[in-house]
C-alpha atoms as a PDB file:
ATOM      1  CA  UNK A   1     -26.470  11.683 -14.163  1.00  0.00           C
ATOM      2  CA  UNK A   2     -24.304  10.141 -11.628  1.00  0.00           C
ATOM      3  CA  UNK A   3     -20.978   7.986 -12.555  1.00  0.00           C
ATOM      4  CA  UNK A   4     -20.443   4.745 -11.356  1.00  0.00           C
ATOM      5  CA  UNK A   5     -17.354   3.087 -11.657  1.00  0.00           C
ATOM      6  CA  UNK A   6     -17.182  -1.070 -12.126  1.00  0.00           C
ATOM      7  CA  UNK A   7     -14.809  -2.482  -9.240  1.00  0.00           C
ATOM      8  CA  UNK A   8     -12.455  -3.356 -11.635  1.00  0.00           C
ATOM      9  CA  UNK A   9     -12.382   0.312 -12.944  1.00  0.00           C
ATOM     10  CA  UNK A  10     -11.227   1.121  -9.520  1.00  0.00           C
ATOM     11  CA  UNK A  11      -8.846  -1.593  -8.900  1.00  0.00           C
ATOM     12  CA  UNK A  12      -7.257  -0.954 -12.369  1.00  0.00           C
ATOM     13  CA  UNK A  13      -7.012   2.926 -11.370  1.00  0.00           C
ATOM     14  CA  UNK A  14      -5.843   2.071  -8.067  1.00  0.00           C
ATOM     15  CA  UNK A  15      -3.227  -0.212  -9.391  1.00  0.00           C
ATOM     16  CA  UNK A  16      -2.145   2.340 -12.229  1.00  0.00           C
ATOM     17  CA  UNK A  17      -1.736   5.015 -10.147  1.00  0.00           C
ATOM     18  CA  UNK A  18      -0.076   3.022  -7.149  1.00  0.00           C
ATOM     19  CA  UNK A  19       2.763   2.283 -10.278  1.00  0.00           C
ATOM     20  CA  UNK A  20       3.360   5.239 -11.363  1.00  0.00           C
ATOM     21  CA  UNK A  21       3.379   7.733  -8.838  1.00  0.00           C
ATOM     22  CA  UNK A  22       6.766   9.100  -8.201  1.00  0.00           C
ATOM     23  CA  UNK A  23       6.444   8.608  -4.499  1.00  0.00           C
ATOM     24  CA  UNK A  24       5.364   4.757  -4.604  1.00  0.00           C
ATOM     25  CA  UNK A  25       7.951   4.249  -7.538  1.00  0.00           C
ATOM     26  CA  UNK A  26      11.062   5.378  -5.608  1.00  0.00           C
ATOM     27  CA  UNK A  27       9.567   3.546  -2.500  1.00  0.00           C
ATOM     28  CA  UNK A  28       8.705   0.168  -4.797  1.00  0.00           C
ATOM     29  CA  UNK A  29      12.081   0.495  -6.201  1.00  0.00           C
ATOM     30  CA  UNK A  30      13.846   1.005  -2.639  1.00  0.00           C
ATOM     31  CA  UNK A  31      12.437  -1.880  -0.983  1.00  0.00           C
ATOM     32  CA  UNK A  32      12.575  -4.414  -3.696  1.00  0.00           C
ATOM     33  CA  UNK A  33      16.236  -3.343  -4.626  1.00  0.00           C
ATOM     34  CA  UNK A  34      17.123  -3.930  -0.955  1.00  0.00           C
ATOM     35  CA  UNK A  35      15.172  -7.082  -0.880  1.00  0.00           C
ATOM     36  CA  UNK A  36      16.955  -8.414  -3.625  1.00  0.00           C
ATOM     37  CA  UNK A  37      20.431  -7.165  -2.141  1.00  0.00           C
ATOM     38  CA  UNK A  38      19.920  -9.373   0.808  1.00  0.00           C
ATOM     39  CA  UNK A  39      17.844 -12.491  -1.088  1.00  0.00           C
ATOM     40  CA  UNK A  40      20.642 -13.151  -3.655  1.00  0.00           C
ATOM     41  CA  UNK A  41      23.358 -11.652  -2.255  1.00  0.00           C
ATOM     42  CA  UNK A  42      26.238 -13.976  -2.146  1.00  0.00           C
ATOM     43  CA  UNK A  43      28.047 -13.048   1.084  1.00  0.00           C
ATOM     44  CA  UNK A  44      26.733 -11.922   4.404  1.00  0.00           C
ATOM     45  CA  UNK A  45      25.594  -7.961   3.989  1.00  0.00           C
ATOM     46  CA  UNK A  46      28.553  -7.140   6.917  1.00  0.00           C
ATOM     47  CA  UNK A  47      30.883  -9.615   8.257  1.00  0.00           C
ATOM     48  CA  UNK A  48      31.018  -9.111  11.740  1.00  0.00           C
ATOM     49  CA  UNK A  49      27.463 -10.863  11.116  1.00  0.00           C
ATOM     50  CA  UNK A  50      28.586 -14.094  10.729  1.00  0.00           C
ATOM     51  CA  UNK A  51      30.439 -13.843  13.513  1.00  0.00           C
ATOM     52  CA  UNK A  52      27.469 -13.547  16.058  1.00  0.00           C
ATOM     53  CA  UNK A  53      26.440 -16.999  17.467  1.00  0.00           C
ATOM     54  CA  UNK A  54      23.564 -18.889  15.727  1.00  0.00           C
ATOM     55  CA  UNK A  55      20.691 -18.635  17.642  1.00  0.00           C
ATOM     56  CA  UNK A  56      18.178 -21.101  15.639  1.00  0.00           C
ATOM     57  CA  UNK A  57      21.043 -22.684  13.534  1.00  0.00           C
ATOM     58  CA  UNK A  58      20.797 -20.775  10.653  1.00  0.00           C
ATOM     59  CA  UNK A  59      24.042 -19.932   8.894  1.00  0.00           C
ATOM     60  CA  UNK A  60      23.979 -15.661   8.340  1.00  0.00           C
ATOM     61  CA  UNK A  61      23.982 -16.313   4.214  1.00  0.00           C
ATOM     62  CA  UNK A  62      20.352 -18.240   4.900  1.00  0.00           C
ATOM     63  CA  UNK A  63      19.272 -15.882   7.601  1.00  0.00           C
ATOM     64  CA  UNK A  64      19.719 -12.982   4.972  1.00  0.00           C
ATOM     65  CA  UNK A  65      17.884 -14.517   2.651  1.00  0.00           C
ATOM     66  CA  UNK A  66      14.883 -15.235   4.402  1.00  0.00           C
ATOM     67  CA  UNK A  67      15.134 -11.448   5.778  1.00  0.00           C
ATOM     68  CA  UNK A  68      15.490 -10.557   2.278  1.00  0.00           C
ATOM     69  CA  UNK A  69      12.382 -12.653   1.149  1.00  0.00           C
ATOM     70  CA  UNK A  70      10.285 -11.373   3.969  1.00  0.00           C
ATOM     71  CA  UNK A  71      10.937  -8.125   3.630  1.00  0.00           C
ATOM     72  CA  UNK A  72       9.699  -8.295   0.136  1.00  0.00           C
ATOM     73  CA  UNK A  73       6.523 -10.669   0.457  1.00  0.00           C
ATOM     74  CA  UNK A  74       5.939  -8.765   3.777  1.00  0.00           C
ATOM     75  CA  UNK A  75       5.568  -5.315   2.213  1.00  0.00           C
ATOM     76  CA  UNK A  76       3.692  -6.504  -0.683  1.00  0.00           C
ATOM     77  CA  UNK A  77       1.305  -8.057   1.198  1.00  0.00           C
ATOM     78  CA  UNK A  78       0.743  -5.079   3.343  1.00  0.00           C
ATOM     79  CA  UNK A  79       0.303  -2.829   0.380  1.00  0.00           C
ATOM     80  CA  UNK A  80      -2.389  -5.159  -1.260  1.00  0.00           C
ATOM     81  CA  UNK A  81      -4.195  -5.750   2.160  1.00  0.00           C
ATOM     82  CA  UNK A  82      -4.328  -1.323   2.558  1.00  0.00           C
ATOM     83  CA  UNK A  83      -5.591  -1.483  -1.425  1.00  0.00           C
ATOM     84  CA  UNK A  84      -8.424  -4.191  -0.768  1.00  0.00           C
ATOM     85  CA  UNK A  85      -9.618  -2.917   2.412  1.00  0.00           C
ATOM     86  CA  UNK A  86     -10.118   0.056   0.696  1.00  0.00           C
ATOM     87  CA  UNK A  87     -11.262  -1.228  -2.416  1.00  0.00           C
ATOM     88  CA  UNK A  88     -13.846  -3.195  -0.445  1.00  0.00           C
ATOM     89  CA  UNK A  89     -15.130  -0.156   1.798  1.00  0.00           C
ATOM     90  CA  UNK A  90     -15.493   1.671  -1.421  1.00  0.00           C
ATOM     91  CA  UNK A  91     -17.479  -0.997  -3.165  1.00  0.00           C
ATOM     92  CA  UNK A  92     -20.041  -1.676   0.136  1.00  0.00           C
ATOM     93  CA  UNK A  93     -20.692   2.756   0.304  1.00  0.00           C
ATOM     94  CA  UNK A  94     -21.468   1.712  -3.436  1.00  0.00           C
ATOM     95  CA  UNK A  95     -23.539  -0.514  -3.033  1.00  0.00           C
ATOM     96  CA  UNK A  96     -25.530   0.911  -0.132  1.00  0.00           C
ATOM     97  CA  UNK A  97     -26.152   4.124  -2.759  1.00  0.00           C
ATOM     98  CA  UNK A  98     -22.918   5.662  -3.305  1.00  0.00           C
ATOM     99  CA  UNK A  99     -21.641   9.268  -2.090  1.00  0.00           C
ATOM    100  CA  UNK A 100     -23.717  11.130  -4.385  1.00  0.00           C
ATOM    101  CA  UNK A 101     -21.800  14.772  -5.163  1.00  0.00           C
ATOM    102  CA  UNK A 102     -25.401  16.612  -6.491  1.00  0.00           C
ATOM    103  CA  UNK A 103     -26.512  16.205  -2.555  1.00  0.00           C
ATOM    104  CA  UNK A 104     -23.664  18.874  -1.866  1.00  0.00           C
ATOM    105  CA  UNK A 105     -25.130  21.996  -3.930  1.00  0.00           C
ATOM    106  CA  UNK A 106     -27.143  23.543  -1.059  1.00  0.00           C
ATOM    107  CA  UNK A 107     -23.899  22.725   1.057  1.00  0.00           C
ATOM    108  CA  UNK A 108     -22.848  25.997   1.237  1.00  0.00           C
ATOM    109  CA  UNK A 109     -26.259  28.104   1.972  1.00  0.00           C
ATOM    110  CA  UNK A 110     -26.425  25.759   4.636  1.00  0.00           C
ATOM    111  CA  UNK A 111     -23.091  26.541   6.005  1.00  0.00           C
ATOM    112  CA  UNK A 112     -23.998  30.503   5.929  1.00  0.00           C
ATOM    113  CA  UNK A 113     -27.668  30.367   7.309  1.00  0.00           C
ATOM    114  CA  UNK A 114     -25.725  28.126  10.083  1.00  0.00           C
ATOM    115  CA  UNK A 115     -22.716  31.441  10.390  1.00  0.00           C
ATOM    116  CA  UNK A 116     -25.894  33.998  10.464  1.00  0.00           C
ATOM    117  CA  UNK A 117     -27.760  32.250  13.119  1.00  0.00           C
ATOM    118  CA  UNK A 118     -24.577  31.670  15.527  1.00  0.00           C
END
């Protein structure tokens, strides 16, 4: 019997683990505690910032905010593009017949009759 998972299934795993793996947590909690540093922070990150000439008339407390938003929106959207593009390779291999893991028992008598002949 072979087990097929729904695309959602997957999603929903892919989601749940993406959450709450340590790795991704620290990361997720990283970048969207620096993003929000520099989105609502009140006054420029360092001073000497807002000293620099203007280059497309932003003021530095504006500037950080937009580096602040797209540094958040950015990275998200990165992540979720990586997820679907797997996601959707995963679901086509599916849909062409799947990686079947039954097609593997004669893998390894295969492998030796290859080591005995070479």
């Amino acid at each position: 019997m072979r087990l097929r998972l729904t695309p959602a299934v997957l999603l929903a795993a892919i989601a749940l683990v993406e959450y709450l793996a340590p790795w991704r947590a620290a990361g997720r909690t990283l970048t969207f505690g620096l993003a929000a540093f520099l989105t609502f922070g009140q006054h420029p990150l360092y001073p000497v910032y807002a000293t620099f000439p203007r280059i497309w008339g932003l003021d530095p407390l504006t500037d950080q905010l937009i580096a602040g938003l797209l540094m958040k929106l950015g990275g998200g959207l990165i992540l979720w593009a990586v997820i679907a593009t797997i996601f959707f390779r995963w679901y086509g291999q599916e849909q062409r017949g799947g990686w079947d893991a039954l097609n593997f028992w004669s893998t390894e008598s295969d492998v030796r009759a290859e080591l005995r002949r070479g």
